[in-house]
PDB file of N, CA and C in Angstrom:
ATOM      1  N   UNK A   1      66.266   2.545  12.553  1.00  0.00           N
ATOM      2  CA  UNK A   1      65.788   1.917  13.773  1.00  0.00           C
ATOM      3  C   UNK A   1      64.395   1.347  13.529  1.00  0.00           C
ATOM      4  N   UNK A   2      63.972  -0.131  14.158  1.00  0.00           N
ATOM      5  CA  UNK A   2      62.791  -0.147  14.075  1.00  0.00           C
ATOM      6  C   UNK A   2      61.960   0.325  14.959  1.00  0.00           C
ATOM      7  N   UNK A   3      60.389   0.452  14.789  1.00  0.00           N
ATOM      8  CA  UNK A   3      59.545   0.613  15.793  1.00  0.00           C
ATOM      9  C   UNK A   3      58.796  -0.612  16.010  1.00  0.00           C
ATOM     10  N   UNK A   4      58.295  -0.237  17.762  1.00  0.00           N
ATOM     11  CA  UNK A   4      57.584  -1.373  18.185  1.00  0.00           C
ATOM     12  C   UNK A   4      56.221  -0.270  19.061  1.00  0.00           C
ATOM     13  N   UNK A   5      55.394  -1.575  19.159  1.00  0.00           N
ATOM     14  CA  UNK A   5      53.946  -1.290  19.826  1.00  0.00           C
ATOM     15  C   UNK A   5      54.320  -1.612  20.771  1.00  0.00           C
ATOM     16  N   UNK A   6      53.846  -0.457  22.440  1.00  0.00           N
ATOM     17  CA  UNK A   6      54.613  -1.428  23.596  1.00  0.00           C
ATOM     18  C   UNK A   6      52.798  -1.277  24.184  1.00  0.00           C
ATOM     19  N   UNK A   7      51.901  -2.215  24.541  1.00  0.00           N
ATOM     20  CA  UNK A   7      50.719  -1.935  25.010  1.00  0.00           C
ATOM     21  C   UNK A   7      50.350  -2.410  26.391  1.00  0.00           C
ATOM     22  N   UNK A   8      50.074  -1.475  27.143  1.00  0.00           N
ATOM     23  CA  UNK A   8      50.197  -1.513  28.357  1.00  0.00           C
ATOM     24  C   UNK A   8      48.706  -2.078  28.841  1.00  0.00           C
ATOM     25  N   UNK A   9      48.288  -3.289  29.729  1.00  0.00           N
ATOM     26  CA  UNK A   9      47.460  -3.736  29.582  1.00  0.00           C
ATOM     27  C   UNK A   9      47.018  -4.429  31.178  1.00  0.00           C
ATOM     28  N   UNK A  10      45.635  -4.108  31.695  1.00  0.00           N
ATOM     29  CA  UNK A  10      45.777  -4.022  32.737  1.00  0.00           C
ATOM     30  C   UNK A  10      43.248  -3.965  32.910  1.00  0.00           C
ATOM     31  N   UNK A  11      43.496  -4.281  34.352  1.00  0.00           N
ATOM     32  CA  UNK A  11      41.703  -4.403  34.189  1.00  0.00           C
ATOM     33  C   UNK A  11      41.252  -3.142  34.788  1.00  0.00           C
ATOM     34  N   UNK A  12      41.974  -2.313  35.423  1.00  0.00           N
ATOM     35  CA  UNK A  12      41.904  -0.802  35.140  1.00  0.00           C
ATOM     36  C   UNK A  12      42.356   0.275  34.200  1.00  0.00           C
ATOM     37  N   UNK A  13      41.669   1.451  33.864  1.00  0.00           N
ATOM     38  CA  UNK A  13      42.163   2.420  33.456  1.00  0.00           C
ATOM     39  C   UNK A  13      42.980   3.358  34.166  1.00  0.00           C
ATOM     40  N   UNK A  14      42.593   3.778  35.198  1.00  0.00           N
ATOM     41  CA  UNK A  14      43.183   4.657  36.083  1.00  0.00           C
ATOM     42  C   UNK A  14      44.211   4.351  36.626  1.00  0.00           C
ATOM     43  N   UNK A  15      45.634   5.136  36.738  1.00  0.00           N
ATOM     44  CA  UNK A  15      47.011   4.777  36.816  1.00  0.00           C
ATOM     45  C   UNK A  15      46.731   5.707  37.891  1.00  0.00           C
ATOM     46  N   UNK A  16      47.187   5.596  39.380  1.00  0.00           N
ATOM     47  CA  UNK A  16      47.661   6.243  40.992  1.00  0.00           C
ATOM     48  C   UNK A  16      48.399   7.788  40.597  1.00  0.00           C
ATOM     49  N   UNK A  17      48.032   8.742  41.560  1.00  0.00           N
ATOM     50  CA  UNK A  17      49.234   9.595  41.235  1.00  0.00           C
ATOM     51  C   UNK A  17      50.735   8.911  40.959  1.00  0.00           C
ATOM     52  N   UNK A  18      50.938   8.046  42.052  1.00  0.00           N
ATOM     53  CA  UNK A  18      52.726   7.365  41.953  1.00  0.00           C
ATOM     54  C   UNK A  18      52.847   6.881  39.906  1.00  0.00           C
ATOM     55  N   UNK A  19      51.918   5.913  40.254  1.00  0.00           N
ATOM     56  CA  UNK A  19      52.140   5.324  38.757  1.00  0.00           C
ATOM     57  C   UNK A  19      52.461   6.595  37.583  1.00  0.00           C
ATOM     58  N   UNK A  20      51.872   7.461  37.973  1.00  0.00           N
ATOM     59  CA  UNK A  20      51.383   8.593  36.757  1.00  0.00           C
ATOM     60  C   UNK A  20      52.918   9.364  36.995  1.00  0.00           C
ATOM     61  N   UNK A  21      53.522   9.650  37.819  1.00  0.00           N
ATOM     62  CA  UNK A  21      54.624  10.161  38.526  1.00  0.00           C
ATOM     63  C   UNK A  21      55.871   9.522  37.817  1.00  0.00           C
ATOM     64  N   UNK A  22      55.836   8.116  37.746  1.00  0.00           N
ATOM     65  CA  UNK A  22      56.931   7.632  37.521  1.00  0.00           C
ATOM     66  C   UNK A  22      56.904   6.827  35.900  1.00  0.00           C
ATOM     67  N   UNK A  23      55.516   7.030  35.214  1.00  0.00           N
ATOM     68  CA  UNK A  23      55.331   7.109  34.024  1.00  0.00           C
ATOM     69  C   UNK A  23      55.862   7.977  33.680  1.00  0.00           C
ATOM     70  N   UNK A  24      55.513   9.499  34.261  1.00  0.00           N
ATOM     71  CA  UNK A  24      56.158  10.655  33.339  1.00  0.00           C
ATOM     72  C   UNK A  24      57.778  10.791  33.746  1.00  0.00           C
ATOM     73  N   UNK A  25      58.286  10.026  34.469  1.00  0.00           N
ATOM     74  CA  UNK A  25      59.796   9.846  34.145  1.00  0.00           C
ATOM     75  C   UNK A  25      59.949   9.026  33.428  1.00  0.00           C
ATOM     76  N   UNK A  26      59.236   8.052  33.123  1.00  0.00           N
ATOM     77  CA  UNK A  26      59.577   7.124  31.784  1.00  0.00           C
ATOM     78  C   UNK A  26      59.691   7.816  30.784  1.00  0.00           C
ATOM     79  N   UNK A  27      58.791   8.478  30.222  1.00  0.00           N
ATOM     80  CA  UNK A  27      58.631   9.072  29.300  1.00  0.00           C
ATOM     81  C   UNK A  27      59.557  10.004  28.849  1.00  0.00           C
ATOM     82  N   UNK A  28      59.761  10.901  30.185  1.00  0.00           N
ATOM     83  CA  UNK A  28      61.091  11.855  29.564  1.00  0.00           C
ATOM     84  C   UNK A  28      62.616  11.115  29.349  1.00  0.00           C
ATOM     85  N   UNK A  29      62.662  10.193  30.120  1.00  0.00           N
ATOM     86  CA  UNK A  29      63.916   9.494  29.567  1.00  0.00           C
ATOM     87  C   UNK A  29      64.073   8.995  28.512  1.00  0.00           C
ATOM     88  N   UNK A  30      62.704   8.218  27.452  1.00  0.00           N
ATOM     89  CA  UNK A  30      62.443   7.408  26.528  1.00  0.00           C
ATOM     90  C   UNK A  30      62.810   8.957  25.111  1.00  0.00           C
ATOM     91  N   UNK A  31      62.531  10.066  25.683  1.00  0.00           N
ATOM     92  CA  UNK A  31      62.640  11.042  24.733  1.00  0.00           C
ATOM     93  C   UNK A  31      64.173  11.080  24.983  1.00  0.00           C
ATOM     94  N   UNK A  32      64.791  11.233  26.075  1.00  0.00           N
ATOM     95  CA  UNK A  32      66.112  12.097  26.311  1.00  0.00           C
ATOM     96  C   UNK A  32      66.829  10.776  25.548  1.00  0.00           C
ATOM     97  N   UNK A  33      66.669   9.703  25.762  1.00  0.00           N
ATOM     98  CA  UNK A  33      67.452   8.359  24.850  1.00  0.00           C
ATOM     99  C   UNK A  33      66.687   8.354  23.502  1.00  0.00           C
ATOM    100  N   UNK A  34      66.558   9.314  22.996  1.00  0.00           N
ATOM    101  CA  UNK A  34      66.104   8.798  21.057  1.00  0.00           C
ATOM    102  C   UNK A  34      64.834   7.472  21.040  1.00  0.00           C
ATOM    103  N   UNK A  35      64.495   7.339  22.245  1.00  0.00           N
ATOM    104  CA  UNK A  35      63.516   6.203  21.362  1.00  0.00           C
ATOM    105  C   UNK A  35      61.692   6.810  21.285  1.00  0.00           C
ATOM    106  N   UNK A  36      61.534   7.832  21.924  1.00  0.00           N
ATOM    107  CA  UNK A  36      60.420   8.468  21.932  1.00  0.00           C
ATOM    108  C   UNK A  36      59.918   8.359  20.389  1.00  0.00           C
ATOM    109  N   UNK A  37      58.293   8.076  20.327  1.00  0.00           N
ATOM    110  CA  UNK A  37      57.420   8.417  19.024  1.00  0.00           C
ATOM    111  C   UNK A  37      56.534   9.074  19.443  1.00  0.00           C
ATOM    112  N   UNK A  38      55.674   8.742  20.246  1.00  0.00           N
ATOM    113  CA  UNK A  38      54.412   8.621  20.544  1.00  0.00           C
ATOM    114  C   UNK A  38      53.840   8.018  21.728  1.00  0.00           C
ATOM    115  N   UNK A  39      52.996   8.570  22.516  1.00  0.00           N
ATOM    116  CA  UNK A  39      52.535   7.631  23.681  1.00  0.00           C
ATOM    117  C   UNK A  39      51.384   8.176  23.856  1.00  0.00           C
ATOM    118  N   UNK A  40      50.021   7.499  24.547  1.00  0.00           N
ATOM    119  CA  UNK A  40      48.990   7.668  24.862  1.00  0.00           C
ATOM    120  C   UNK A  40      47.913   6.783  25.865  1.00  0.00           C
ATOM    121  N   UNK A  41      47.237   7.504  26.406  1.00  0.00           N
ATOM    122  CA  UNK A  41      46.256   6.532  27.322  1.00  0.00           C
ATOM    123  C   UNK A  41      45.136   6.505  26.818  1.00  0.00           C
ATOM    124  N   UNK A  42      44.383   5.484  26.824  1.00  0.00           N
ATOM    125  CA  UNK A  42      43.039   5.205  26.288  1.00  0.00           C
ATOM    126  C   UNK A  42      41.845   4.982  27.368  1.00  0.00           C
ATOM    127  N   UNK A  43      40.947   6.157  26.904  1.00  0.00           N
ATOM    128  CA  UNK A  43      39.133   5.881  27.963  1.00  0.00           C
ATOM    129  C   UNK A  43      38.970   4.052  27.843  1.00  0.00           C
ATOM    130  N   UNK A  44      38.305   3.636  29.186  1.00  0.00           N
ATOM    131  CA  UNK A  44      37.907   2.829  29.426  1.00  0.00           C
ATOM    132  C   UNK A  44      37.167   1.861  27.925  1.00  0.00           C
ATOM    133  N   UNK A  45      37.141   0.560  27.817  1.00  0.00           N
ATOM    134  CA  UNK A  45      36.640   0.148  26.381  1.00  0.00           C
ATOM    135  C   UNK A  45      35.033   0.145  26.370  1.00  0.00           C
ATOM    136  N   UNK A  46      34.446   0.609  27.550  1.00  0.00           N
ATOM    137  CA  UNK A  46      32.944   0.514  27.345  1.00  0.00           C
ATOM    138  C   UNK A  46      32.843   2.109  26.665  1.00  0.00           C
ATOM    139  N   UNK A  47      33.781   2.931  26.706  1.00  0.00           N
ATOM    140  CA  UNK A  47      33.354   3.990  25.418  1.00  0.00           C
ATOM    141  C   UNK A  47      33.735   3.466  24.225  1.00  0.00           C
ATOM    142  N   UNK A  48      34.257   2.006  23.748  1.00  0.00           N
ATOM    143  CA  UNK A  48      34.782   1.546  22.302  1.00  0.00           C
ATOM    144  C   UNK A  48      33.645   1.413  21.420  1.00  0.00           C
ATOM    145  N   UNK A  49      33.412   1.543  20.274  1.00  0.00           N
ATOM    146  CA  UNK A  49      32.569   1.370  19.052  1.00  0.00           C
ATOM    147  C   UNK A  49      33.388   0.603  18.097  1.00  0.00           C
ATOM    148  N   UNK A  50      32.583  -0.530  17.889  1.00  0.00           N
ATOM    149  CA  UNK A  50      33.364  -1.424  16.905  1.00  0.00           C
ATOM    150  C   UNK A  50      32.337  -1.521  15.300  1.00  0.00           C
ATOM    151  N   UNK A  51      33.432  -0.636  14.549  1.00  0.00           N
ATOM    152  CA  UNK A  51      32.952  -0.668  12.959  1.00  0.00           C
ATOM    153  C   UNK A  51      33.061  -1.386  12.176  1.00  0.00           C
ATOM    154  N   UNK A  52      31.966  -1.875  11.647  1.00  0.00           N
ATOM    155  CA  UNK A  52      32.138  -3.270  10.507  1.00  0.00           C
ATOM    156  C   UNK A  52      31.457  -2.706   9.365  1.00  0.00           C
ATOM    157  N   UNK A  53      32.553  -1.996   8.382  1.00  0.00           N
ATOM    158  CA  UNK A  53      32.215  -1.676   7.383  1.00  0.00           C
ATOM    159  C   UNK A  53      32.918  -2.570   5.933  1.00  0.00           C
ATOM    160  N   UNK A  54      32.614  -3.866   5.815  1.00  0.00           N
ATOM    161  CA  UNK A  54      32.801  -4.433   5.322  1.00  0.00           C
ATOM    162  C   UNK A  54      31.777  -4.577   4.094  1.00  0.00           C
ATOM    163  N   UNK A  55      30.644  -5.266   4.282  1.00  0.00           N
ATOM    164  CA  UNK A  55      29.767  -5.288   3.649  1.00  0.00           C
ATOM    165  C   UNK A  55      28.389  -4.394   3.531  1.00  0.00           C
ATOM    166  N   UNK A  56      28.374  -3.831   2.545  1.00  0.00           N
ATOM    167  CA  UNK A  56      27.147  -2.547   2.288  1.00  0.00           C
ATOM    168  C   UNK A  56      27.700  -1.277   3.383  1.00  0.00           C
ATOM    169  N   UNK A  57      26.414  -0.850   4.026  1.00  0.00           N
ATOM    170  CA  UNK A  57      26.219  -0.433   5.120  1.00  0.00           C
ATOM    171  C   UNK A  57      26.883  -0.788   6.332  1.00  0.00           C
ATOM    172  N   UNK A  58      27.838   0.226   7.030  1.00  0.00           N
ATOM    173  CA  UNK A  58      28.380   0.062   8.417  1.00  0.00           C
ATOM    174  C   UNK A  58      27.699  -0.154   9.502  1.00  0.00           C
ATOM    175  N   UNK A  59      28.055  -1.855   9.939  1.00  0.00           N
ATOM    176  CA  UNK A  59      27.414  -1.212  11.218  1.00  0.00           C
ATOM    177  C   UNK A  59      28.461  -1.134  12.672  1.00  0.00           C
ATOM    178  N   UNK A  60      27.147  -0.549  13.646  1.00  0.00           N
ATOM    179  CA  UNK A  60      28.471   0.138  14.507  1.00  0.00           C
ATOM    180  C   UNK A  60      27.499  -0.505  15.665  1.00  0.00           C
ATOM    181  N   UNK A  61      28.906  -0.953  16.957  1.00  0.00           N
ATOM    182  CA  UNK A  61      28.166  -1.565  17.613  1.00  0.00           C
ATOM    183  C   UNK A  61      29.050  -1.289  18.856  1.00  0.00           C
ATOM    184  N   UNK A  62      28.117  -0.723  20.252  1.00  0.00           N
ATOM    185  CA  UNK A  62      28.483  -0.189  21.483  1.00  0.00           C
ATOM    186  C   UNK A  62      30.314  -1.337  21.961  1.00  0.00           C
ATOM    187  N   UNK A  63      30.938  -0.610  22.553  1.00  0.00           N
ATOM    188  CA  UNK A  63      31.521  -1.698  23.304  1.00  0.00           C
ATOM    189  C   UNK A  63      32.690  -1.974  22.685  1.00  0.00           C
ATOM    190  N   UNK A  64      33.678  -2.919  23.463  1.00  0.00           N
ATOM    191  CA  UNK A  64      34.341  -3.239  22.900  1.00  0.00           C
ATOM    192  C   UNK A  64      34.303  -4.382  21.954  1.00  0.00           C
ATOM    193  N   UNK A  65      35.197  -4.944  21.036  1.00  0.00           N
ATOM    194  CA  UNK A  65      36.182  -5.521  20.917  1.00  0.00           C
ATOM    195  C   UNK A  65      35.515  -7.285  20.547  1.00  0.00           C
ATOM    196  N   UNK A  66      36.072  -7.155  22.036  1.00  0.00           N
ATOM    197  CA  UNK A  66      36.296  -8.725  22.997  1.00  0.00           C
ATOM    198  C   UNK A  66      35.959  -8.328  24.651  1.00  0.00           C
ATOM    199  N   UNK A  67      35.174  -9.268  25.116  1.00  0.00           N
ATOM    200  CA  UNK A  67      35.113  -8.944  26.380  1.00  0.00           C
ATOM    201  C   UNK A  67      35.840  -9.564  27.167  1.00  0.00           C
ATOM    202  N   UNK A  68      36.657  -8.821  28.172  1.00  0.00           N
ATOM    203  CA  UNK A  68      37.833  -9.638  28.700  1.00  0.00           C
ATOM    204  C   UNK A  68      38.188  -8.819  30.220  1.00  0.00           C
ATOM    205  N   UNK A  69      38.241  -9.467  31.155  1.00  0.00           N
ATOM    206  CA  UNK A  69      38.830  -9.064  32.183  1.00  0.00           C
ATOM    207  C   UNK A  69      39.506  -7.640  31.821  1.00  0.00           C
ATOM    208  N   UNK A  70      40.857  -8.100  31.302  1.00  0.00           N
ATOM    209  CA  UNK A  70      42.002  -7.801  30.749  1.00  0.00           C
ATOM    210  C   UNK A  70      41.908  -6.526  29.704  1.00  0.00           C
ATOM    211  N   UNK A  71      42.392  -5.349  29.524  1.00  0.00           N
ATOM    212  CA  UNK A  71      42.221  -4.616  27.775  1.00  0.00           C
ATOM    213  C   UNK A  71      43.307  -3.512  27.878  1.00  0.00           C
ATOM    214  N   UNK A  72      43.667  -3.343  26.816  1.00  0.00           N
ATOM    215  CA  UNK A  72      44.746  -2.196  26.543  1.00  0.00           C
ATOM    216  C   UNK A  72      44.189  -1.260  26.923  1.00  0.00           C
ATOM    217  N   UNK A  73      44.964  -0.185  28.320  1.00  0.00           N
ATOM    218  CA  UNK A  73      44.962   1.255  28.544  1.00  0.00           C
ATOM    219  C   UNK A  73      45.279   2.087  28.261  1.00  0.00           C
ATOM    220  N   UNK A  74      46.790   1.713  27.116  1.00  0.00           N
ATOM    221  CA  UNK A  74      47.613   2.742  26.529  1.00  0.00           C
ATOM    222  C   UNK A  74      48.363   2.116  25.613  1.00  0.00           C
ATOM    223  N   UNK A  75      49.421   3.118  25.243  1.00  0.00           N
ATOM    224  CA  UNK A  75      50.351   2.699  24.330  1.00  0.00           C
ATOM    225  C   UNK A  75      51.242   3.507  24.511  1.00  0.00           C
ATOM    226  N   UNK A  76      52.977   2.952  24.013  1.00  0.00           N
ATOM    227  CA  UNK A  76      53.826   3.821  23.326  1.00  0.00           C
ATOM    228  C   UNK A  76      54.464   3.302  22.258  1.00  0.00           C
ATOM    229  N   UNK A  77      54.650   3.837  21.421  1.00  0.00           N
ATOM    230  CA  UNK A  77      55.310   3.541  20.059  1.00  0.00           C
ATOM    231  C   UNK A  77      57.183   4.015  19.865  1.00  0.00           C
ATOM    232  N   UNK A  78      57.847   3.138  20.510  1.00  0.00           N
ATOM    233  CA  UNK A  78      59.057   3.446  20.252  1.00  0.00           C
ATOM    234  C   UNK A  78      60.044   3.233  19.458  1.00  0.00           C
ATOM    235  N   UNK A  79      61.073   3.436  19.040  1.00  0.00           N
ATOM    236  CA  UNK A  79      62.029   3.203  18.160  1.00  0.00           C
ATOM    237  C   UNK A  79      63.350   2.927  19.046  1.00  0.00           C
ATOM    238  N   UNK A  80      63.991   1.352  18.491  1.00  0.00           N
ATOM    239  CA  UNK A  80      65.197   0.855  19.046  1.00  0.00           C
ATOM    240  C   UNK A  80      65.765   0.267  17.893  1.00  0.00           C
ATOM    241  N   UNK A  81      67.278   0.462  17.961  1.00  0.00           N
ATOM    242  CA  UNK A  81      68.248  -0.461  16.969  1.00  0.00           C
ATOM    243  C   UNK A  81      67.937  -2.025  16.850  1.00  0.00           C
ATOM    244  N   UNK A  82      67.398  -2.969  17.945  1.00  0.00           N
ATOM    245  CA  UNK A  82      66.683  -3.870  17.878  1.00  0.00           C
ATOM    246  C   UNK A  82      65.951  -4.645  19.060  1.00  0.00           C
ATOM    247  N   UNK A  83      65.879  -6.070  18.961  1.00  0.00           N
ATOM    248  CA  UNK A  83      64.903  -6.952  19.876  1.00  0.00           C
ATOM    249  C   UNK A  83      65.279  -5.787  21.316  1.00  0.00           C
ATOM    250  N   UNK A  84      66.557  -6.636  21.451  1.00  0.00           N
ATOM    251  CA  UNK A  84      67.376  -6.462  23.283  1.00  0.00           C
ATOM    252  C   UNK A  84      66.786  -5.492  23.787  1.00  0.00           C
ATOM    253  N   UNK A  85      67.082  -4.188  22.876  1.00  0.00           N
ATOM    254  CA  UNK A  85      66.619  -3.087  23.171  1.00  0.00           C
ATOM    255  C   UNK A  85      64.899  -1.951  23.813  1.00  0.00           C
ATOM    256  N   UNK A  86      64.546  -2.831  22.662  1.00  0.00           N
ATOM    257  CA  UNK A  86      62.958  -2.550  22.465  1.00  0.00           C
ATOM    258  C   UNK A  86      62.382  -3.418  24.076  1.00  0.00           C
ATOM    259  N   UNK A  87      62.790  -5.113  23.941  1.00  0.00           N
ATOM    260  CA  UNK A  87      62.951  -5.945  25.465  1.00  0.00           C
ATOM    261  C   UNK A  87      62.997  -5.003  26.959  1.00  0.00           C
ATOM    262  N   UNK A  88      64.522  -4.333  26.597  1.00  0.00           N
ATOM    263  CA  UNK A  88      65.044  -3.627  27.520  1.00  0.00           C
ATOM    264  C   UNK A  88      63.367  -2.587  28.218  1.00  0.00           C
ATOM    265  N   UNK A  89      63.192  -1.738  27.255  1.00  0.00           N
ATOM    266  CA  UNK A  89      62.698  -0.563  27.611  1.00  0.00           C
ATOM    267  C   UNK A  89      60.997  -1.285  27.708  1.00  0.00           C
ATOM    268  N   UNK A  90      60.448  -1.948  27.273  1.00  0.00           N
ATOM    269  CA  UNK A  90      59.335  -2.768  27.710  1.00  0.00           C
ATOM    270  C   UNK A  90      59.243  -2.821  29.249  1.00  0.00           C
ATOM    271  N   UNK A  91      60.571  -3.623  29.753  1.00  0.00           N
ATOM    272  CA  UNK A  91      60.618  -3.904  31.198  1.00  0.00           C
ATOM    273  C   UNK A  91      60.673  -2.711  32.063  1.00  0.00           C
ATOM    274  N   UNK A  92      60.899  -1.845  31.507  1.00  0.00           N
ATOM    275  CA  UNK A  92      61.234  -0.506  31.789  1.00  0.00           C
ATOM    276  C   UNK A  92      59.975   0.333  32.106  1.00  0.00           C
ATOM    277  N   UNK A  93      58.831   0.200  30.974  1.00  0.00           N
ATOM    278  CA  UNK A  93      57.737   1.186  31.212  1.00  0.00           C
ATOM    279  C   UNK A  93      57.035  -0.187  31.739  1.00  0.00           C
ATOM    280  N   UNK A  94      56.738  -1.395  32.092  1.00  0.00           N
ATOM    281  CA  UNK A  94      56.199  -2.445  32.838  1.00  0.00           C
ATOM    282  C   UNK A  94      56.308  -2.290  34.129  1.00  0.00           C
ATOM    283  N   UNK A  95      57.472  -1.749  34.775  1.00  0.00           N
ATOM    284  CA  UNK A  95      58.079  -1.422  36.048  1.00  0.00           C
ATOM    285  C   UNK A  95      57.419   0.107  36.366  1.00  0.00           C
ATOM    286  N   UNK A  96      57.412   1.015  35.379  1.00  0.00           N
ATOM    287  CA  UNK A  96      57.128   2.464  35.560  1.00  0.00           C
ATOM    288  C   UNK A  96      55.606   2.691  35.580  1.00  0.00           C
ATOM    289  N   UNK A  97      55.145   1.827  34.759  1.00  0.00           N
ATOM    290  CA  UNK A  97      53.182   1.738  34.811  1.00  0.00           C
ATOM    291  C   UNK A  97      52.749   0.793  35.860  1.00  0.00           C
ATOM    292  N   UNK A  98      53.698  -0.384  36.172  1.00  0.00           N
ATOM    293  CA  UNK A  98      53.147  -1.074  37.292  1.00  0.00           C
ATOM    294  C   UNK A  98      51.944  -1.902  36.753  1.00  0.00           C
ATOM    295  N   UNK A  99      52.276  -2.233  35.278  1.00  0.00           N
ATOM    296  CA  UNK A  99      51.260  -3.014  34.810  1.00  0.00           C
ATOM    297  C   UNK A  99      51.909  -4.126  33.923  1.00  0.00           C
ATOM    298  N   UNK A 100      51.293  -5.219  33.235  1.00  0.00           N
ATOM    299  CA  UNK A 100      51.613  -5.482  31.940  1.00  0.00           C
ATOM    300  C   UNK A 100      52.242  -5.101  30.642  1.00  0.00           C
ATOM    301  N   UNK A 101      52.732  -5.313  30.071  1.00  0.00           N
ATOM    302  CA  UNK A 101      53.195  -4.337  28.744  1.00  0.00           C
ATOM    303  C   UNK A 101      53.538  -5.720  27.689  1.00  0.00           C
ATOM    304  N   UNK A 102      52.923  -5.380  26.244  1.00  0.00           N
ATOM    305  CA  UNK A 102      52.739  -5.889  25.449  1.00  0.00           C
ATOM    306  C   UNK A 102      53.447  -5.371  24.429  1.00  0.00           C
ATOM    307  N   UNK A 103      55.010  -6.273  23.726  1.00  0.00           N
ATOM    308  CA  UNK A 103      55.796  -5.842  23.028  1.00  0.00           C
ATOM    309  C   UNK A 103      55.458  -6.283  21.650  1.00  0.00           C
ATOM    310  N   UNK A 104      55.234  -5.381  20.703  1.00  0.00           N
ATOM    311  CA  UNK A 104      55.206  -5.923  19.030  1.00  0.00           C
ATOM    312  C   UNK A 104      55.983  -5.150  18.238  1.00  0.00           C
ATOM    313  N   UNK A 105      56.793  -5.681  17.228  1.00  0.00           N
ATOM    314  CA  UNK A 105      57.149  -4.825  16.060  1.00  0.00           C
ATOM    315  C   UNK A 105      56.271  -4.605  15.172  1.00  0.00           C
ATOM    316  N   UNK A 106      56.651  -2.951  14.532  1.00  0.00           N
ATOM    317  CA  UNK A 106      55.740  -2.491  13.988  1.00  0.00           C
ATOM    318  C   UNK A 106      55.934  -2.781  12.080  1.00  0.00           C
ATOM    319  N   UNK A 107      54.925  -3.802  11.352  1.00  0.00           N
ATOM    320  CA  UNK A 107      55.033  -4.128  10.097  1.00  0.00           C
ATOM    321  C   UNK A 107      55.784  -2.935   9.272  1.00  0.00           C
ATOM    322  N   UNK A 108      56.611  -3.279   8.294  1.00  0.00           N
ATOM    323  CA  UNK A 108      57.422  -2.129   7.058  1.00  0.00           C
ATOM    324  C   UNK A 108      58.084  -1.001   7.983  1.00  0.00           C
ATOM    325  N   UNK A 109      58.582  -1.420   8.911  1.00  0.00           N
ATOM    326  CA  UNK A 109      59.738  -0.498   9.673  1.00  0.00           C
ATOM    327  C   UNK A 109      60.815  -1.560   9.084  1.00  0.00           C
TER     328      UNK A 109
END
């Protein structure tokens, strides 16, 4: 099966009791159907530190990213036989978070 990045994306962090309610039925279904990996929510991006250890000395710098309305709150990492599927269950936790959701396959799966 491959895996995909499903990133849930939205200009808040904080998901409602309801949202949080009917996330965690996403979730147990995504396990009870085999596609469960991994899932997680992420602190707001003004706790992000962006490392540029490229040349010499790292430097590290407050913040996110990119500044954007918009930023990833979470993730789940699932596994489906293919596109349709992975599609399917996207619309699925999009409907259950009540947010955005951002579908990618995951490289050398």
């Amino acid at each position: 099966m491959a895996q995909y990045l499903m990133s849930v994306l939205n200009e808040s962090a904080v998901a409602t009791d309801e949202e949080q309610a009917a996330i965690d039925v996403f979730n147990e279904q995504l396990q009870a159907d085999g596609h469960w990996v991994f899932a997680v929510g992420l602190a707001s991006p003004g706790t992000a530190t962006v490392v540029d250890g490229r040349d010499g000395e790292p430097v590290f710098t407050d913040g996110p990213y990119l500044e954007s309305k918009e930023h990833i709150i979470g993730f789940w990492i699932i596994e489906a036989p293919h596109l349709d599927v992975a599609l399917r269950l996207a619309a699925a936790g999009s409907k259950s978070c009540n947010r955005r959701v951002e579908l990618r396959p995951i490289l050398g799966e």
